[in-house]
N, C-alpha and C. Protein backbone atom coordinates (compact mmCIF):
# COMPACT_ATOMS: atom_id res chain seq x y z
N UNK A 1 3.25 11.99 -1.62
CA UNK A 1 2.85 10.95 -0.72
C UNK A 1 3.40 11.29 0.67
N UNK A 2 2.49 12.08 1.28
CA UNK A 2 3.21 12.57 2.72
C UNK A 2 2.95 11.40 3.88
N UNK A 3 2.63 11.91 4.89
CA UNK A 3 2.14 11.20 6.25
C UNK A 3 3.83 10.63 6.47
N UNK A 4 4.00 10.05 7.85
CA UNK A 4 5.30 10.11 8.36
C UNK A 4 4.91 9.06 9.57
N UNK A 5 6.12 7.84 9.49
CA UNK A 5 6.21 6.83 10.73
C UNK A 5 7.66 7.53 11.23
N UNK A 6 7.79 7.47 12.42
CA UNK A 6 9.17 7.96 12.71
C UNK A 6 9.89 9.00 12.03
N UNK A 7 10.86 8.78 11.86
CA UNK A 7 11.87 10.26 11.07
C UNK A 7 11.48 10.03 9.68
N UNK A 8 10.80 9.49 8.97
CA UNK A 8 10.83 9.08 7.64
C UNK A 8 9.12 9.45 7.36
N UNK A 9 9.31 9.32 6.09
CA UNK A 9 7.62 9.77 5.24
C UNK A 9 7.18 7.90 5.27
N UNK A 10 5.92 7.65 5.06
CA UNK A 10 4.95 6.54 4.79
C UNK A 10 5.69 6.11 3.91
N UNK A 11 6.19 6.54 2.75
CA UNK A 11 6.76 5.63 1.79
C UNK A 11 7.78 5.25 1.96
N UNK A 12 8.85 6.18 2.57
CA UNK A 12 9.95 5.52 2.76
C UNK A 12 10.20 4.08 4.25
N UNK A 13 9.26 4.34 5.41
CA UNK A 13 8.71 3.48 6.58
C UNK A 13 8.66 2.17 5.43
N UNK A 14 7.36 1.80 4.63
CA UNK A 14 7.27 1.14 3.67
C UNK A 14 8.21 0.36 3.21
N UNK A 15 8.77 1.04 1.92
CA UNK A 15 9.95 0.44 1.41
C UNK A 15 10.96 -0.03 2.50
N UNK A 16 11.73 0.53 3.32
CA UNK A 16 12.50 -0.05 4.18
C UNK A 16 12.07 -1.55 5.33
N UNK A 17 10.76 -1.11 5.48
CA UNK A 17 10.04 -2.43 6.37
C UNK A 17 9.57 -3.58 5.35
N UNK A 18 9.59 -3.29 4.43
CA UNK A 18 9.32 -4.20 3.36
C UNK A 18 10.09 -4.83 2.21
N UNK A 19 11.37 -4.06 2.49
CA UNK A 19 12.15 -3.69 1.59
C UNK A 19 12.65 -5.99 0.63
N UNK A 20 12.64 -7.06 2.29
CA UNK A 20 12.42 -8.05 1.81
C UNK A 20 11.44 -9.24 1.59
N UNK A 21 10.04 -8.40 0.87
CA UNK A 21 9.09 -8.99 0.80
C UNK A 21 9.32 -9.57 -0.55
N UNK A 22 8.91 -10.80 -0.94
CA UNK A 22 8.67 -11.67 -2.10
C UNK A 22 8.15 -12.57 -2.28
N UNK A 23 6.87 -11.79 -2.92
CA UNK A 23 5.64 -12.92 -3.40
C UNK A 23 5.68 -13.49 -4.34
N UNK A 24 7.10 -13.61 -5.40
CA UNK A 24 7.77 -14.37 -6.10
C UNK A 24 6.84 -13.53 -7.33
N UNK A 25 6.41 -12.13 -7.39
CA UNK A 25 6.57 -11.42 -8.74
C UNK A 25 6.49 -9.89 -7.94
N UNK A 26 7.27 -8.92 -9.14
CA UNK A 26 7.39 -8.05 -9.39
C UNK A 26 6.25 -7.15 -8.82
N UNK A 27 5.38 -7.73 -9.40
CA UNK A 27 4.46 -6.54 -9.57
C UNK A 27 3.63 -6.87 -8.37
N UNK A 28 3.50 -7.97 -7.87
CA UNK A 28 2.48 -8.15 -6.69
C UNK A 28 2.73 -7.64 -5.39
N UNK A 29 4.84 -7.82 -5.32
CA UNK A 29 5.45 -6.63 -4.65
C UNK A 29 4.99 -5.23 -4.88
N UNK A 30 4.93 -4.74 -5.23
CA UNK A 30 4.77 -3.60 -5.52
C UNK A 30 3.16 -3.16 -5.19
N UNK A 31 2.56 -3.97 -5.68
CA UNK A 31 0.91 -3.67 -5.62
C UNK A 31 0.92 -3.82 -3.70
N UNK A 32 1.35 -4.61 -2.86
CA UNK A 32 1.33 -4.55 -1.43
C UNK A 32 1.99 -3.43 -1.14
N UNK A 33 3.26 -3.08 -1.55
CA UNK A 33 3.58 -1.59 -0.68
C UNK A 33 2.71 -0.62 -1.28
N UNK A 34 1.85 -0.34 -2.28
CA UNK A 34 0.57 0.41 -2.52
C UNK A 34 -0.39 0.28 -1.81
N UNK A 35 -0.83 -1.21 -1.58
CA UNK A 35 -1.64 -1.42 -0.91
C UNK A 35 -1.73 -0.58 0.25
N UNK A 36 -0.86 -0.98 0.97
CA UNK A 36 -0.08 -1.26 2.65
C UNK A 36 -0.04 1.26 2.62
N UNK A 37 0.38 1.58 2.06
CA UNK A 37 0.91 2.75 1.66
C UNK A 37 -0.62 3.51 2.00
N UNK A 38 -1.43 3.27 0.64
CA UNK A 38 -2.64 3.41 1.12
C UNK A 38 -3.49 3.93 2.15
N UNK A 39 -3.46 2.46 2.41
CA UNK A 39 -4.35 1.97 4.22
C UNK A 39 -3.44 2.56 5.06
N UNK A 40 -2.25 3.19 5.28
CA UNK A 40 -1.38 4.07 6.67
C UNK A 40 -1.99 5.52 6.39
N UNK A 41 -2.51 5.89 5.18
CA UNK A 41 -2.72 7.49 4.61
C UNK A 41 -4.28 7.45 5.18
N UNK A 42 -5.28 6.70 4.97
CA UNK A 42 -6.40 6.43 5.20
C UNK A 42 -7.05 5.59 5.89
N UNK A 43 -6.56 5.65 7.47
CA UNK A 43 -6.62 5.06 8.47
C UNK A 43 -8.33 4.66 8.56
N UNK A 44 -9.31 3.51 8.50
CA UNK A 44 -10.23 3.43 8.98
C UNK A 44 -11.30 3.32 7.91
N UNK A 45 -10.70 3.49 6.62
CA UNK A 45 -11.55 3.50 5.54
C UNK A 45 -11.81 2.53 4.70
N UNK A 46 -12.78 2.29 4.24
CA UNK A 46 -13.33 0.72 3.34
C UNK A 46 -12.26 0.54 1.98
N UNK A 47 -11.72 -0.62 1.50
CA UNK A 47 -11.03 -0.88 0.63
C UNK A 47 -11.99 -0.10 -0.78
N UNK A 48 -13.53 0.32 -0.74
CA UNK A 48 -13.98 0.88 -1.80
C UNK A 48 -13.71 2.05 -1.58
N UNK A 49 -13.59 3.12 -0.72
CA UNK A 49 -13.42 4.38 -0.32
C UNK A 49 -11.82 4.82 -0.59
N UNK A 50 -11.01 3.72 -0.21
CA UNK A 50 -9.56 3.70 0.21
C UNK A 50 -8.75 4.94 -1.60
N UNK A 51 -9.57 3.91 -2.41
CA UNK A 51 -9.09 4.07 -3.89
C UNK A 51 -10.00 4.49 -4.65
N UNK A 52 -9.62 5.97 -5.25
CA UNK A 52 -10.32 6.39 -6.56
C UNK A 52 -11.19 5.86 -7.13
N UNK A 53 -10.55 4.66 -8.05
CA UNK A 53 -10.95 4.26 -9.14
C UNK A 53 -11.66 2.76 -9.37
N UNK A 54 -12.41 2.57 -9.68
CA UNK A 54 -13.01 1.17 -9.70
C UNK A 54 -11.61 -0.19 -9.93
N UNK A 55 -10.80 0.44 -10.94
CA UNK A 55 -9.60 -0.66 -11.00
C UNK A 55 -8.74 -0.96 -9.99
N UNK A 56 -8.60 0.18 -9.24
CA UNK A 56 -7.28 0.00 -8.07
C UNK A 56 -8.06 -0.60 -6.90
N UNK A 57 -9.25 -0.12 -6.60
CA UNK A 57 -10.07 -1.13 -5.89
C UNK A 57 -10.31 -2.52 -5.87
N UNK A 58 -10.27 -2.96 -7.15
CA UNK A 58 -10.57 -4.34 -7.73
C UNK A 58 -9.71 -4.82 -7.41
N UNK A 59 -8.24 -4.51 -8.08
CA UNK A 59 -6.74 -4.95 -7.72
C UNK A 59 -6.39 -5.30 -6.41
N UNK A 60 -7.16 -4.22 -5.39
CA UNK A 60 -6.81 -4.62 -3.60
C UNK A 60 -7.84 -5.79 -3.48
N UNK A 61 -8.74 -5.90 -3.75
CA UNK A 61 -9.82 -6.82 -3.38
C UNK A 61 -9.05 -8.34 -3.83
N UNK A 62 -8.64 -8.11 -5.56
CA UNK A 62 -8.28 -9.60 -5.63
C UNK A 62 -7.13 -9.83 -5.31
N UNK A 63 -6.06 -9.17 -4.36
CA UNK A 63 -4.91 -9.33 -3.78
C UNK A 63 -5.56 -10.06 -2.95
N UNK A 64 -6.31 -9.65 -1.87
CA UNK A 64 -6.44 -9.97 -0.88
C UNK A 64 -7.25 -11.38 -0.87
């Protein structure tokens, strides 16, 4: 997971800027710094384009 904000890689920018997000579960945390992770790698691209797979697509759609 490359690409880079400042001295740091996308993921680590991420985790640290996010580090106190809580949508009061686990996993929905987690599914936003994917999200969010994502969309910085693939600047400009449709939430269907963004992701592989028909599921991880679905997952951003019904986050949002």
């Amino acid at each position: 997971m490359s690409g880079s904000l400042g001295l740091g890689t996308t993921s680590e920018f991420i985790e640290k800027e996010f580090e106190s997000l809580d949508l009061k579960d686990k996993r929905l945390n987690q599914r936003a710094k994917t999200i969010l992770h994502t969309l910085q790698t693939k600047l400009g691209s449709c939430i269907r384009r963004l992701f592989s797979g028909f599921h991880e697509a679905r997952q951003a759609y019904d986050f949002f």
